[in-house]
Protein backbone atom coordinates (compact mmCIF):
# COMPACT_ATOMS: atom_id res chain seq x y z
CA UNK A 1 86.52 20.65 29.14
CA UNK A 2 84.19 18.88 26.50
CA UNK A 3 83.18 14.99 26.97
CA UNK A 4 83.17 13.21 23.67
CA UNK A 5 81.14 14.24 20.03
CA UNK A 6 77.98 12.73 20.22
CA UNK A 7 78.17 11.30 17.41
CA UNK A 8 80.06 10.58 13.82
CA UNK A 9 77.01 13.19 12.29
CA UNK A 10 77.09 15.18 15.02
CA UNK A 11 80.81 16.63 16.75
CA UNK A 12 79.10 18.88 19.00
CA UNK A 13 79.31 17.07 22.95
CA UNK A 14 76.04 16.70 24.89
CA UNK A 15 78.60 18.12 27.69
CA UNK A 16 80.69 19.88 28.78
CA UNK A 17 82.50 21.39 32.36
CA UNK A 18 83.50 24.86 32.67
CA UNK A 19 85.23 27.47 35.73
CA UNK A 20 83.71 30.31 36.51
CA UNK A 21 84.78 33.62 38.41
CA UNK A 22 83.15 32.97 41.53
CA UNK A 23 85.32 30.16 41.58
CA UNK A 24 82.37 27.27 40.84
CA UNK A 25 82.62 24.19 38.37
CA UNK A 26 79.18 23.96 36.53
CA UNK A 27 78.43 20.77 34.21
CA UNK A 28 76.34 21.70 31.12
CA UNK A 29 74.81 18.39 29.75
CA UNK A 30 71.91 18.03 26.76
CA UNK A 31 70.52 14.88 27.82
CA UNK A 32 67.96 15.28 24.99
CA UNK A 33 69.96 16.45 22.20
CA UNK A 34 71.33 20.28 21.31
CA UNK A 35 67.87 21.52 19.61
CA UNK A 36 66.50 21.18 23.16
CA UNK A 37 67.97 23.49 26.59
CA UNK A 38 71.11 22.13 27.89
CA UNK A 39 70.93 21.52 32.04
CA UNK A 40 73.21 22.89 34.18
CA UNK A 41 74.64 21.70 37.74
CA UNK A 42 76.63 23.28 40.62
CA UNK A 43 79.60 20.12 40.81
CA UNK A 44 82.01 22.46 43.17
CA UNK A 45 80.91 25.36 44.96
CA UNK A 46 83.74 27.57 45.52
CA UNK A 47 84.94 30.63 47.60
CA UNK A 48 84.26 34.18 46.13
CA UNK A 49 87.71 35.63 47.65
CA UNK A 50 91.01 34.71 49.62
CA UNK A 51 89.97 32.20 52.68
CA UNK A 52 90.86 32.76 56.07
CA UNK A 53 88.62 31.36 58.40
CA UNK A 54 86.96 27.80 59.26
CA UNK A 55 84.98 26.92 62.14
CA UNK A 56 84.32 23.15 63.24
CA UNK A 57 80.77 22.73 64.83
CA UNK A 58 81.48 21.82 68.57
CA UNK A 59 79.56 18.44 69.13
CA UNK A 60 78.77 17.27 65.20
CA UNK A 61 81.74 16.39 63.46
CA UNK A 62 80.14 16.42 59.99
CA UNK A 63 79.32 19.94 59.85
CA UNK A 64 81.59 22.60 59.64
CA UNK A 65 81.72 26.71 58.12
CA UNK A 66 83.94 28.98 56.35
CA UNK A 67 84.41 32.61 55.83
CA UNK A 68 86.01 34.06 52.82
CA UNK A 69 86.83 37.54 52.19
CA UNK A 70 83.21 38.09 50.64
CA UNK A 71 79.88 38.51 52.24
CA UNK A 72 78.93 35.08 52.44
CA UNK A 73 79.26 32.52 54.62
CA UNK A 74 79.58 28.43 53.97
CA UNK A 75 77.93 25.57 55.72
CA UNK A 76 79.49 22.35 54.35
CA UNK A 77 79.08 18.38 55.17
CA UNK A 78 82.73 17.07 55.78
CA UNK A 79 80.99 13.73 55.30
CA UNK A 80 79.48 13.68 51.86
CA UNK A 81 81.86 16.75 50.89
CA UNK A 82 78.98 18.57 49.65
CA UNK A 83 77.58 22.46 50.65
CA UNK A 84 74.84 22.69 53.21
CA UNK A 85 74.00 26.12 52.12
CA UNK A 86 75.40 29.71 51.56
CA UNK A 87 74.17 32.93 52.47
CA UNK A 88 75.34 37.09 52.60
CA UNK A 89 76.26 37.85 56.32
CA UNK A 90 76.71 41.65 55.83
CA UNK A 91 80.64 41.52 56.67
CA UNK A 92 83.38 40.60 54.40
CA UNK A 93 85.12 37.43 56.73
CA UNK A 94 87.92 37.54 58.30
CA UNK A 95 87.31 35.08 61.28
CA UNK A 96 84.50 32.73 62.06
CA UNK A 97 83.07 30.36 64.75
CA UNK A 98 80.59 28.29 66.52
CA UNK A 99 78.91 28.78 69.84
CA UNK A 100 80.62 26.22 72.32
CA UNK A 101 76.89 25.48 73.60
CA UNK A 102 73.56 26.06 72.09
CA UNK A 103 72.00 29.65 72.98
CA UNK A 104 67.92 29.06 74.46
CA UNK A 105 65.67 30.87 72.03
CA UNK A 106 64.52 34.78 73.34
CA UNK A 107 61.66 36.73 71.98
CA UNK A 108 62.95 39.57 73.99
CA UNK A 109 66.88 39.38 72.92
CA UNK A 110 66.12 37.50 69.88
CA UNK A 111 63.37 38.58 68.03
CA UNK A 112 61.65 36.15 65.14
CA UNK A 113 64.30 33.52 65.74
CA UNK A 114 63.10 30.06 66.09
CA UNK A 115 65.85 27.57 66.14
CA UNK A 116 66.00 24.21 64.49
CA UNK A 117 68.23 20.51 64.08
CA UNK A 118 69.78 20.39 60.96
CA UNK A 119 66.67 18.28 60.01
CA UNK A 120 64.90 20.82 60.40
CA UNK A 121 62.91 19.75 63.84
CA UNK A 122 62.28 22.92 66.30
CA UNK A 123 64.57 23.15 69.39
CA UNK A 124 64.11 25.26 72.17
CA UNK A 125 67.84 26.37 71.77
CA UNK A 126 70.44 26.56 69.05
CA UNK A 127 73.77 26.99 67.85
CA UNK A 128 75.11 30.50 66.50
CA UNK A 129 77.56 31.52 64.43
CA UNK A 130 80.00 34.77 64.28
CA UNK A 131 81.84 36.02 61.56
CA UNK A 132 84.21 38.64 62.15
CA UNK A 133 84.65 41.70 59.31
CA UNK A 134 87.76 42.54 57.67
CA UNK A 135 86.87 46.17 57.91
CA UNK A 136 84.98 45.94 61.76
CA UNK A 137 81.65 44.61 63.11
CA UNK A 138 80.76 41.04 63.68
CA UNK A 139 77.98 39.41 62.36
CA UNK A 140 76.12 36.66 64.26
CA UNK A 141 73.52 33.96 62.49
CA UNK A 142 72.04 30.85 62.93
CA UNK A 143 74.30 28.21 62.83
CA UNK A 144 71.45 25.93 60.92
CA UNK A 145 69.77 28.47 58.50
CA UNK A 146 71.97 31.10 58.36
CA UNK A 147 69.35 33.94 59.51
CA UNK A 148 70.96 37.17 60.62
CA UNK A 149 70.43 37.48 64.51
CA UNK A 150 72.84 40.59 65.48
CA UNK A 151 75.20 42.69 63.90
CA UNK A 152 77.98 44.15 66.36
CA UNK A 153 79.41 47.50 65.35
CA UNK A 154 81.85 48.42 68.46
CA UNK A 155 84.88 47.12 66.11
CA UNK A 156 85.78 49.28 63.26
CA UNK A 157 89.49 47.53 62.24
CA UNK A 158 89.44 43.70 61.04
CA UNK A 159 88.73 41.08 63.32
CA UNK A 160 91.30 38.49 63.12
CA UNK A 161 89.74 36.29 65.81
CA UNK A 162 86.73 35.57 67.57
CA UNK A 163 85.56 32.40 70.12
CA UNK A 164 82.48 31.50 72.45
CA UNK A 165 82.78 30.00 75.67
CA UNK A 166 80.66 27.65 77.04
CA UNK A 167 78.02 27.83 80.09
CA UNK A 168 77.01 28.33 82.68
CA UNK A 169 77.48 31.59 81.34
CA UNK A 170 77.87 32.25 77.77
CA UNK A 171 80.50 34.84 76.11
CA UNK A 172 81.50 36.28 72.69
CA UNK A 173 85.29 37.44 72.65
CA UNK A 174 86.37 39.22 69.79
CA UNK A 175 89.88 40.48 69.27
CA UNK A 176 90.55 42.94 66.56
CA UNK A 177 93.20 45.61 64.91
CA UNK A 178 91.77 47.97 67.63
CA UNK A 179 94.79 46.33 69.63
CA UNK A 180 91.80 45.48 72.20
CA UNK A 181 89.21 42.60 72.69
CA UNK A 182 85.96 43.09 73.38
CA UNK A 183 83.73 40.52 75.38
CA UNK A 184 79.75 40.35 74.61
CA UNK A 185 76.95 38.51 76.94
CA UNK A 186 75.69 35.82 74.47
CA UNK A 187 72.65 35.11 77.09
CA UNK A 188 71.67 38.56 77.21
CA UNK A 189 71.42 39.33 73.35
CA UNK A 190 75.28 40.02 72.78
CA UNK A 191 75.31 43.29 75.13
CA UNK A 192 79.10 44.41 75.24
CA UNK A 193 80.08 43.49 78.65
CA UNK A 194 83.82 44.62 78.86
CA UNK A 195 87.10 45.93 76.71
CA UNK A 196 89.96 44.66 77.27
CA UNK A 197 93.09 47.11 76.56
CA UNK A 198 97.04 46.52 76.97
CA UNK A 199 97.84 45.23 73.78
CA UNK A 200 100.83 46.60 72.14
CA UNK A 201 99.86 44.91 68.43
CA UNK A 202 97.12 43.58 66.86
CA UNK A 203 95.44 40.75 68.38
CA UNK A 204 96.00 37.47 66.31
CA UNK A 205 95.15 34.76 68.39
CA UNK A 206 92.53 34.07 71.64
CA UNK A 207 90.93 31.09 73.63
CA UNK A 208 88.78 30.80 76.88
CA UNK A 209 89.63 28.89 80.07
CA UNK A 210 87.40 26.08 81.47
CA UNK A 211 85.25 27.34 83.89
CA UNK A 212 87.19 28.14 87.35
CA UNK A 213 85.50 27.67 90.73
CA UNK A 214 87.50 29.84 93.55
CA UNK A 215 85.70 29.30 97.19
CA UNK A 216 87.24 32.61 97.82
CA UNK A 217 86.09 34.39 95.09
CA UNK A 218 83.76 37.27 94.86
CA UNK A 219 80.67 35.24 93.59
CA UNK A 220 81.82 32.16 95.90
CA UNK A 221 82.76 28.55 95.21
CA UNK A 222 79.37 28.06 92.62
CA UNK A 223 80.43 31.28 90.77
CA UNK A 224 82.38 29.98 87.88
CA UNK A 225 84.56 32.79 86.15
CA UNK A 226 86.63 32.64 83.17
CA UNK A 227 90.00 33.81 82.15
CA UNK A 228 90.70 34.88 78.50
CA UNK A 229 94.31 34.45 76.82
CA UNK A 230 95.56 36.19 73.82
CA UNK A 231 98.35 36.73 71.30
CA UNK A 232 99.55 39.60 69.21
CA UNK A 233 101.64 40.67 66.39
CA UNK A 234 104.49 41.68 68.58
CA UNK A 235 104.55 38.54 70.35
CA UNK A 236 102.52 39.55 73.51
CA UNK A 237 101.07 36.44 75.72
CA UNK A 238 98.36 38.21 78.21
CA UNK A 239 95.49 37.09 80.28
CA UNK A 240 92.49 38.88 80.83
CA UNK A 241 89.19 38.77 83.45
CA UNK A 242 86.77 39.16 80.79
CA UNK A 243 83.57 40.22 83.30
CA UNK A 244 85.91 43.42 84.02
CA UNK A 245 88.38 43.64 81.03
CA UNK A 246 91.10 43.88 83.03
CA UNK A 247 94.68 42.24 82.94
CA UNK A 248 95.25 38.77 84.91
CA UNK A 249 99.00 39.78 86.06
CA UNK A 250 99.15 36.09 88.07
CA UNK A 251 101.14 33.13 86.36
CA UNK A 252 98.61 31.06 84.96
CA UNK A 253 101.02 28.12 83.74
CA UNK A 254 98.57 25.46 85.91
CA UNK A 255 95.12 26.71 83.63
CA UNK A 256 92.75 24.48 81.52
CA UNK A 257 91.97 25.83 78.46
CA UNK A 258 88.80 25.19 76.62
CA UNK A 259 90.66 25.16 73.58
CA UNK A 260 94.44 25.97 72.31
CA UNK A 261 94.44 28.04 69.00
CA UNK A 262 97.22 30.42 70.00
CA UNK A 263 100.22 30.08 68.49
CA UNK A 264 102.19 31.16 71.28
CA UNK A 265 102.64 29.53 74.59
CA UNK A 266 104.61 27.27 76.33
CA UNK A 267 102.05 24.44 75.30
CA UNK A 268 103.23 24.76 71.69
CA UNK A 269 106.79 26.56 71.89
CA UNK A 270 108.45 23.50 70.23
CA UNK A 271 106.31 24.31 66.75
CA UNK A 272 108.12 27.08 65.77
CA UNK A 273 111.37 25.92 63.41
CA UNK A 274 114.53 27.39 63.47
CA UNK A 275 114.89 30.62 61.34
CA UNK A 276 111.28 31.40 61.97
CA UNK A 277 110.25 35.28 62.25
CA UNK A 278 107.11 34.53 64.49
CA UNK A 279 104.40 34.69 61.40
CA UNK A 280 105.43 31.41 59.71
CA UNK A 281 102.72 29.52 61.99
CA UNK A 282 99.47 30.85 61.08
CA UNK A 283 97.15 28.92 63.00
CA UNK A 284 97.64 25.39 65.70
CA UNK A 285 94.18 23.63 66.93
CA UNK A 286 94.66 20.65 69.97
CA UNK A 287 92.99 17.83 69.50
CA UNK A 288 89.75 17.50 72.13
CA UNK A 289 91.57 13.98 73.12
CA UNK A 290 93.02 13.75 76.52
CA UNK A 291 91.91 17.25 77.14
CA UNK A 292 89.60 18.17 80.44
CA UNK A 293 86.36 19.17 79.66
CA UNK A 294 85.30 21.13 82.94
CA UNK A 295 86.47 21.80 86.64
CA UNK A 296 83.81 21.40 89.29
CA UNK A 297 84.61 21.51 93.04
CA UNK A 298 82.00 19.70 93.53
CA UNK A 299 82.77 16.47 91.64
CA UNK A 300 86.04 14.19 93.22
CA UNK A 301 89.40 15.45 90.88
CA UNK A 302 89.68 12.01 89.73
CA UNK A 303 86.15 11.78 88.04
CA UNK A 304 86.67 14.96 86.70
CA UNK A 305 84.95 15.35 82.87
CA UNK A 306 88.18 14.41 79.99
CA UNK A 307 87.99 13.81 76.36
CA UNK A 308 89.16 10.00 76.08
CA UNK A 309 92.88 9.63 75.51
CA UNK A 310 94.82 6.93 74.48
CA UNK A 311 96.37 4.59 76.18
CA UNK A 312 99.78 5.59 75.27
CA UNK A 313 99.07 9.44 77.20
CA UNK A 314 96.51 7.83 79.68
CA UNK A 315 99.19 8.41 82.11
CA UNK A 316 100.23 12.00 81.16
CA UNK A 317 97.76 14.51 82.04
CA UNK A 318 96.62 16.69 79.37
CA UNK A 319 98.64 14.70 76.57
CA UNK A 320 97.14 14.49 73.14
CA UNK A 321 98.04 16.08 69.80
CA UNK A 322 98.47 19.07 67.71
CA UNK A 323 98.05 20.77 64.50
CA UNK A 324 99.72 23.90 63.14
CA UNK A 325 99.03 25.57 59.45
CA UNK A 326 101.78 27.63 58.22
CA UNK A 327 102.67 30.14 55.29
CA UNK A 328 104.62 27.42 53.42
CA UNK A 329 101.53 25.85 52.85
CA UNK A 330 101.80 22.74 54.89
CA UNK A 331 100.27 20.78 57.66
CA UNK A 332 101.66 19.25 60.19
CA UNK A 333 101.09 16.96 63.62
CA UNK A 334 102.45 17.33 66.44
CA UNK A 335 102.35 15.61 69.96
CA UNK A 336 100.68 17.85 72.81
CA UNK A 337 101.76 19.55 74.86
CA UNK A 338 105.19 20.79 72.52
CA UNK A 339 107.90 21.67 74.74
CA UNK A 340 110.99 20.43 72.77
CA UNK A 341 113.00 22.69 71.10
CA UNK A 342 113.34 20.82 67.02
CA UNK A 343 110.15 18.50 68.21
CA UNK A 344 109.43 15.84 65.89
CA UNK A 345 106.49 16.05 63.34
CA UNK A 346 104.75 14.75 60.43
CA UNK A 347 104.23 17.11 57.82
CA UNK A 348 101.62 17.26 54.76
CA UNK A 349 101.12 18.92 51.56
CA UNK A 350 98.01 20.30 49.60
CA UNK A 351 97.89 23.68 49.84
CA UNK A 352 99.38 25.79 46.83
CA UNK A 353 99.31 29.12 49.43
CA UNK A 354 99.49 30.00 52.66
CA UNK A 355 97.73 27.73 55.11
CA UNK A 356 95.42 30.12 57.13
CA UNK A 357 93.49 28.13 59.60
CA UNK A 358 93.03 24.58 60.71
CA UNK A 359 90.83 22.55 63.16
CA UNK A 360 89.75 19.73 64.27
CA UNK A 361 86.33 18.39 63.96
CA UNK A 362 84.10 17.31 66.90
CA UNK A 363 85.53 14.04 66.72
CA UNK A 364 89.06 14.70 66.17
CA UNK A 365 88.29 12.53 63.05
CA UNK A 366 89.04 15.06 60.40
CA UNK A 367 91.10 17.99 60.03
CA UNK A 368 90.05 20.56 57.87
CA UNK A 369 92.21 23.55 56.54
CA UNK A 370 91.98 26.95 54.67
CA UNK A 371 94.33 27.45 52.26
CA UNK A 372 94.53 31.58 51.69
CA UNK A 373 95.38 32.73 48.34
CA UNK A 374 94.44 29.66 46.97
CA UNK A 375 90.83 29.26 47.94
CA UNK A 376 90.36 26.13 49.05
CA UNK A 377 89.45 24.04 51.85
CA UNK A 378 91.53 20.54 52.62
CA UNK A 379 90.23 17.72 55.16
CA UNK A 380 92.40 15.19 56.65
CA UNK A 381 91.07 12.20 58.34
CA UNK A 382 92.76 11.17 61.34
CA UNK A 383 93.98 7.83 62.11
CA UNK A 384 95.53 6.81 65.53
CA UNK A 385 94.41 10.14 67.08
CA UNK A 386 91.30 9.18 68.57
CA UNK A 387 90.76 7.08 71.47
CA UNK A 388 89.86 3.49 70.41
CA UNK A 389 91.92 3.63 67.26
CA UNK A 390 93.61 1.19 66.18
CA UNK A 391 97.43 2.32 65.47
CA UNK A 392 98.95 2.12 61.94
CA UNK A 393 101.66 -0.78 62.29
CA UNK A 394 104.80 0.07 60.07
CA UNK A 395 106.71 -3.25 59.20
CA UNK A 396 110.46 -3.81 59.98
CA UNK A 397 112.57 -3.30 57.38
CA UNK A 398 114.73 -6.53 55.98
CA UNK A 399 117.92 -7.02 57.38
CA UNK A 400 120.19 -7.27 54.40
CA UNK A 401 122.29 -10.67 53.86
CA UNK A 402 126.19 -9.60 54.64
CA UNK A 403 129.41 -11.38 55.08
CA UNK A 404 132.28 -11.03 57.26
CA UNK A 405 135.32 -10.05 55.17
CA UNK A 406 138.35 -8.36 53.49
CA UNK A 407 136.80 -4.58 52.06
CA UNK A 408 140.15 -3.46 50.53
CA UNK A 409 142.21 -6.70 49.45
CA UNK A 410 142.65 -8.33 52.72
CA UNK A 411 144.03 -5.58 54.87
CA UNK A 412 140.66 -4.35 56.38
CA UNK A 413 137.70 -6.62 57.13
CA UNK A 414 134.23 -5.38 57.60
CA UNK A 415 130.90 -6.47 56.67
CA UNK A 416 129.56 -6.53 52.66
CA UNK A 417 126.46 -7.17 51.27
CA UNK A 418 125.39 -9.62 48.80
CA UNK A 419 125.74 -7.06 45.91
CA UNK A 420 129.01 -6.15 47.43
CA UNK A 421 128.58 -2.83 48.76
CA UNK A 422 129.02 -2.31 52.27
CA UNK A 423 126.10 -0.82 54.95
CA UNK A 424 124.42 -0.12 50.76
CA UNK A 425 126.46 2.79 50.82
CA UNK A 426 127.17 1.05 46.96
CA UNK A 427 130.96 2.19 47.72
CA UNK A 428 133.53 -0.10 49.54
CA UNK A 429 135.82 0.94 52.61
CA UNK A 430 133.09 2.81 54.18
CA UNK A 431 131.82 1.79 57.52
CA UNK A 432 134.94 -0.40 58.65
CA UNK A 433 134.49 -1.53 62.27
CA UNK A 434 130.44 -0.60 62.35
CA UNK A 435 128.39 -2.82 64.00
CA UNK A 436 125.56 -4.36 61.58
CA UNK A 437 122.82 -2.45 61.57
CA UNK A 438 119.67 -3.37 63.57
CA UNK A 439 115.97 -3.67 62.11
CA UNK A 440 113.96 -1.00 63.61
CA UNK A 441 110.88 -2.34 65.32
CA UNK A 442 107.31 -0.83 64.33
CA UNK A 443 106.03 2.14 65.76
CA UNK A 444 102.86 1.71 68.20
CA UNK A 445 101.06 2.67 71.13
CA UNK A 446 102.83 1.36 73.79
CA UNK A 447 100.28 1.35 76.85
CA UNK A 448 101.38 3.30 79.58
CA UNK A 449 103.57 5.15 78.11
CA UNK A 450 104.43 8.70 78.08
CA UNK A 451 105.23 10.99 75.35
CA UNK A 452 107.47 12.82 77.19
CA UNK A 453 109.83 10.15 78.55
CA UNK A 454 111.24 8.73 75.01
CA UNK A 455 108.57 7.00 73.55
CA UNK A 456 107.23 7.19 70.12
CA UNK A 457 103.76 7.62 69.39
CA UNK A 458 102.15 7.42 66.02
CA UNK A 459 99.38 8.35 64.06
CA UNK A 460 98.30 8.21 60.44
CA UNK A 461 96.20 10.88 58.27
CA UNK A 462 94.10 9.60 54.82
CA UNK A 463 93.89 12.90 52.60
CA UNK A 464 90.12 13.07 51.41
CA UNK A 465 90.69 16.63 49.63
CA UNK A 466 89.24 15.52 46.14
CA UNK A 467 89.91 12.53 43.94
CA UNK A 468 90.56 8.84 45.04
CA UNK A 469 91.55 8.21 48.97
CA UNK A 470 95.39 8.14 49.83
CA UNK A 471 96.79 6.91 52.90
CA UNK A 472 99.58 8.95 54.41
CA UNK A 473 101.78 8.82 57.50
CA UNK A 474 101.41 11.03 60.37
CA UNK A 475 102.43 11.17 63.82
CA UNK A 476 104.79 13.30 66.60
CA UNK A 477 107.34 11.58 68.54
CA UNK A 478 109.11 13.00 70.92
């Protein structure tokens, strides 16, 4: 696209916008006239291939990273919408994420690696980030700089999903077209600890348990272990000890999760729509509010560590909200936990493919999603989600003037509107002996609540994709 001639002597522009194949929009300007060299700016960076993957950094809610199906990874600024930097990872990306805690520098398990803030100020630990290949091996970096730390080879099929656990001690689970996962010791330079086998499919989806202190377990009551839980393509919920790699066979309906990104459980059964052939839903995140943040026996059960919830779910353990991406290309919110059967949603549009991934940010301020096919990345920004939010108020709708009368020449009465339709169906006879209809009253937290008992909860979502801000709806009721 050309701006305008530059002048009446002169119809060549001083600039111009063009596309290019690595999916980039570059400006061209001659600020000092076409006999001198034109300048030329990166305005949108773009991905080189279909994207898959994003990763939200777990305690900054401005930064966040994607993976495309091209050896490079992205580290963006969901504030300023702008690219942090770019650099080759060695894998073509399929799946990507942050370590849940920063990793202490080594100079025996991490050679040359001195970490740093993102304003650029040493630290004596850091975050990392993995990238899983489409065609095997995982690549691990610097979650500032992007320097290559460790490269993983015991995969050799894609890795659809990979996720770090938090301390005390640190783990890399991986799960892959192998039809196993494989669990690394982050604290010990990513040594492969265990493989975990059963799987009848390919593993799709995974997520980590809090930390879970047993008195009669084998390392005693301050011995935390950790459960793993995964999905697969043939609809296959199983649990896993990750220290061993082998199957959890106890019911496990009473565990906190660190996260929720499968799409199968009985957390989020009410997401799936009728008709659906169990690949429709891509990806779900929950949102971190309301959610328990660690189990210690040594700390009282009632000062236990949560994410703040609001007061409509203060009363509801665990209550919060949802997010699923799906192959129709849109987003939608649900309340958490989704147990219904048809549950209520709001749904958004953006995406011209398949939505691949979503999350939340740090903050459950934003959500950001990968859009497949099309190559693009979408944030939301949350409204009514977070605690402290103020909700969206909706006002009543006006009750339209009506009269008592004769709908059909006197022999049947029933109520018509000023423009003499009746209920504005715009026909008459219709609604005979209906009582008037009632304004609805505004949707809002109600405190005290519960989401699960009848109430309605709402929340609201301002698309900040590209171009000017636009307000939209959002909420689950149930």
């Amino acid at each position: 696209d050309c701006g305008p001639p530059a002048g009446p002597d002169d119809p060549l522009p001083l600039e111009f916008v063009m596309g290019t194949n690595r999916c980039d929009v570059w400006e061209v300007e001659y600020k000092d006239g076409v006999q001198s060299g034109p300048e030329v700016s990166v305005q949108v960076y773009g991905h080189l291939a279909d994207l898959y993957a994003v990763a939200t950094h777990p305690t900054d809610p401005d930064v966040f990273a994607s993976a495309a199906e091209a050896d490079r990874v992205f580290l963006w600024n969901a504030a300023d919408r702008n690219l942090i930097r770019t650099s080759p990872t060695g894998v073509v990306g399929r799946s990507i994420a942050f370590s849940a805690e920063p990793v202490p520098s080594s100079a025996k398990y991490f050679p040359g690696w001195s970490p740093t803030s993102m304003k650029n100020q040493p630290v004596s630990a850091g975050h990392h980030i993995a990238v899983g290949g489409k065609f095997g091996s995982i690549a691990v970096i610097d979650g500032v700089t992007l320097q290559p730390l460790a490269m993983l080879k015991d995969v050799q099929s894609a890795v659809d999903d990979v996720k770090f656990c938090g301390g005390p001690r640190q783990m890399l689970a991986a799960g892959s077209h192998d039809l196993v996962v494989d669990v690394y010791d982050v604290d010990r330079g990513y040594v492969h600890l265990s493989r975990c086998q059963g799987h009848q499919a390919t593993i799709t989806h995974l997520d980590w348990s809090l930390p879970l202190y047993s008195p009669n377990g084998a390392g005693g009551a301050d011995k935390p272990q950790r459960l793993l839980q995964t999905n697969c393509a043939s609809y296959e919920i199983l649990h896993w000890d990750p220290v061993t790699g082998r199957q959890v066979l106890v019911n496990q309906r009473d565990t906190q999760w660190e996260s929720f990104t499968c799409v199968l459980g009985f957390s989020v059964m009410g997401v799936w729509p009728d008709g659906s052939d169990g690949t429709d839903i891509n990806a779900v995140d929950r949102a971190k509010c309301g959610q328990s943040v660690v189990r210690d026996p040594k700390v009282p059960r009632a000062s236990l560590g949560r994410w703040p919830a609001p007061d409509s779910c203060a009363e509801l353990d665990g209550a919060g909200f949802l997010v699923t991406a799906d192959d129709f290309g849109k987003v939608k919110l649900f309340n958490y936990p989704c147990v219904f059967n048809d549950a209520p949603y709001r749904e958004y549009k953006g995406h011209a493919s398949h939505a691949m991934c979503i999350r939340f940010t740090a903050d459950d301020a934003r959500v950001l999603t990968a859009g497949g096919h099309d190559r693009a990345m979408l944030q939301f920004k949350t409204v009514g989600v977070r605690a402290g939010d103020e909700p969206p108020v909706k006002p009543c709708a006006p009750v339209p003037k009506r009269t008592w009368g004769p709908i059909d020449g006197g022999k049947a009465y029933g109520w018509i509107e000023d423009k003499g339709t009746v209920n504005g169906t715009g026909t008459r006879g219709e609604g005979v002996g209906r009582p008037p209809p009632v304004a609805m009253p505004s949707m809002k937290y109600v405190p005290g609540s519960s989401p699960l008992h009848g109430e309605e909860r709402r929340a609201t979502w301002e698309d900040t994709s590209v171009g000017p801000t636009r307000q939209v709806s959002g909420a689950g009721a149930v």
